[in-house]
Protein backbone atom coordinates (compact mmCIF):
# COMPACT_ATOMS: atom_id res chain seq x y z
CA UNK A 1 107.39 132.66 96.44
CA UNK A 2 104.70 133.10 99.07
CA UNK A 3 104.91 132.32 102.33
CA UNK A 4 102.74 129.28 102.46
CA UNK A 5 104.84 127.14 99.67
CA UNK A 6 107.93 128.21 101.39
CA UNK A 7 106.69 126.63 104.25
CA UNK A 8 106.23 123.28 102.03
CA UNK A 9 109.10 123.31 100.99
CA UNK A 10 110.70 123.56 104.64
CA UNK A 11 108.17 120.77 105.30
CA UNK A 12 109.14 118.75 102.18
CA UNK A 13 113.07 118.95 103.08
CA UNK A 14 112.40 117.67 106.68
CA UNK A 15 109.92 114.85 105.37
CA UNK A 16 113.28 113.74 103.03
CA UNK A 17 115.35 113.38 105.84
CA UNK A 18 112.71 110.73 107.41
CA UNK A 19 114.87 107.34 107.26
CA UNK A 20 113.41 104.77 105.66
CA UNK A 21 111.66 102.47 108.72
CA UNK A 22 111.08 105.41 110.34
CA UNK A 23 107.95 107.75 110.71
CA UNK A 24 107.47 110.81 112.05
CA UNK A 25 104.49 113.41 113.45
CA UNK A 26 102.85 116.63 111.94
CA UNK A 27 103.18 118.35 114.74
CA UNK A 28 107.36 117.32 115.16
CA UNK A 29 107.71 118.75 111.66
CA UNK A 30 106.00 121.63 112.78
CA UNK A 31 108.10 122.08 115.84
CA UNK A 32 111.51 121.57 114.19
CA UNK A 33 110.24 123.82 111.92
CA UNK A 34 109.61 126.82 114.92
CA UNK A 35 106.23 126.19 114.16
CA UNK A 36 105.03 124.30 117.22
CA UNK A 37 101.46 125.26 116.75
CA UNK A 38 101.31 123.95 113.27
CA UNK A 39 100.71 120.65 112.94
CA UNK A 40 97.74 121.11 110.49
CA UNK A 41 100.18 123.53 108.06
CA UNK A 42 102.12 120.47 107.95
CA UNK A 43 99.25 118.23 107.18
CA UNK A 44 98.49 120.44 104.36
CA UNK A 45 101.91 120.40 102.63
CA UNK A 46 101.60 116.47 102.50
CA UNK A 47 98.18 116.41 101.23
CA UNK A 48 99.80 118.33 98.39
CA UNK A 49 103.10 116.45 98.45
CA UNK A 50 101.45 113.53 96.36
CA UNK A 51 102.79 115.08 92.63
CA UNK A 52 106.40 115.04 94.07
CA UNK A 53 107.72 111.84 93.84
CA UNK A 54 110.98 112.30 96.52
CA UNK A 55 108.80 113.31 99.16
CA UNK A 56 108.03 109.70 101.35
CA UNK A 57 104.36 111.24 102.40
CA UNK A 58 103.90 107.87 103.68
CA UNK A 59 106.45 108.61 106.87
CA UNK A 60 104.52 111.62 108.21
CA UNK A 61 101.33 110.31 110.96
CA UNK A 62 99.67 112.23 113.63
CA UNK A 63 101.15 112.27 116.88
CA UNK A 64 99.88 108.89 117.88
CA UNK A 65 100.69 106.84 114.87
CA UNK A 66 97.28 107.03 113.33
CA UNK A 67 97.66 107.08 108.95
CA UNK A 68 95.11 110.04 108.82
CA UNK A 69 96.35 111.06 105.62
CA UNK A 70 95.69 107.76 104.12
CA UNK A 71 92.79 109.32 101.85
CA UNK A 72 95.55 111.56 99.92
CA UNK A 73 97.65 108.46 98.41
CA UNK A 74 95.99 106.53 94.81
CA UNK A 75 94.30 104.01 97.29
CA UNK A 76 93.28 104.17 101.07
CA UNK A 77 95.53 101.22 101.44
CA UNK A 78 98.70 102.50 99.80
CA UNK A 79 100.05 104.04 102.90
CA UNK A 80 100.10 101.58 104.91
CA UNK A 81 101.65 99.33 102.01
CA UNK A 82 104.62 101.67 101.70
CA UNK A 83 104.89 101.33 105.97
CA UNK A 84 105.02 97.58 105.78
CA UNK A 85 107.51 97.46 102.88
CA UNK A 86 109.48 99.39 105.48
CA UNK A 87 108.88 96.86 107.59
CA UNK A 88 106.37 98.70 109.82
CA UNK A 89 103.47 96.84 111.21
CA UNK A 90 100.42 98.64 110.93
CA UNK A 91 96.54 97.79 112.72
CA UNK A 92 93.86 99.20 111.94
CA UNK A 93 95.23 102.31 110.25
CA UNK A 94 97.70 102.97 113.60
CA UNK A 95 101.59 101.73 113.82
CA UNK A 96 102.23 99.07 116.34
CA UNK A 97 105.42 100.18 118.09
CA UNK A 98 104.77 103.65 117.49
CA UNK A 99 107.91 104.96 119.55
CA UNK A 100 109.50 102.10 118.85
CA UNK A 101 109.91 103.80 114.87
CA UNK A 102 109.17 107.40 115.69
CA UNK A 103 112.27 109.54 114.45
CA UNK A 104 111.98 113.43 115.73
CA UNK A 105 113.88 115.79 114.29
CA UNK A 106 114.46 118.10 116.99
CA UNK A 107 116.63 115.60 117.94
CA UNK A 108 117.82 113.76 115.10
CA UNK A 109 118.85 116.76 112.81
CA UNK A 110 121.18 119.53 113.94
């Protein structure tokens, strides 16, 4: 296995833990991960996460709540459908609340 699909897979583990209602960052992933510096890795792994069906892509924003990876899902709208079934208001492609529904795993996860 190379290095960069281990790395998914770290990412893909972390991104499973997300509790439903909840969203998290790139660049948290990428710090619970030891990885502070790579929040774009992390963007990478869900951009490719869209073939496995346990991974909740939908959960993972940039660090200000914005859906950049919107353009990876079957419609540019199908993120933020998945947020609001979650019951998480989105505007204009950014979560209202964002701290409010943030869930870091540094601290959440031992």
């Amino acid at each position: 296995m190379s290095q960069r699909s281990s790395f998914f897979q770290d990412v893909y583990e972390v991104v499973m833990l997300i509790p439903e209602g909840r969203v998290t960052s790139y660049g948290a992933i990428g710090k619970y991960l030891g990885m502070p510096s790579s929040a774009r890795m992390v963007g990478w792994a869900m951009n490719a996460s869209h073939t496995l069906p346990k991974v909740p892509a939908h959960r993972v924003v940039n660090r200000v709540g914005v859906l950049t990876g919107k353009h990876f899902f079957e419609t540019p709208s199908r993120m933020q459908e998945l947020l609001e079934a979650e019951n998480i208001k989105v505007d204009n492609d950014q979560i209202q609340r964002f701290e409010y529904f943030f869930w870091d795993p540094v601290k959440e996860l031992p």
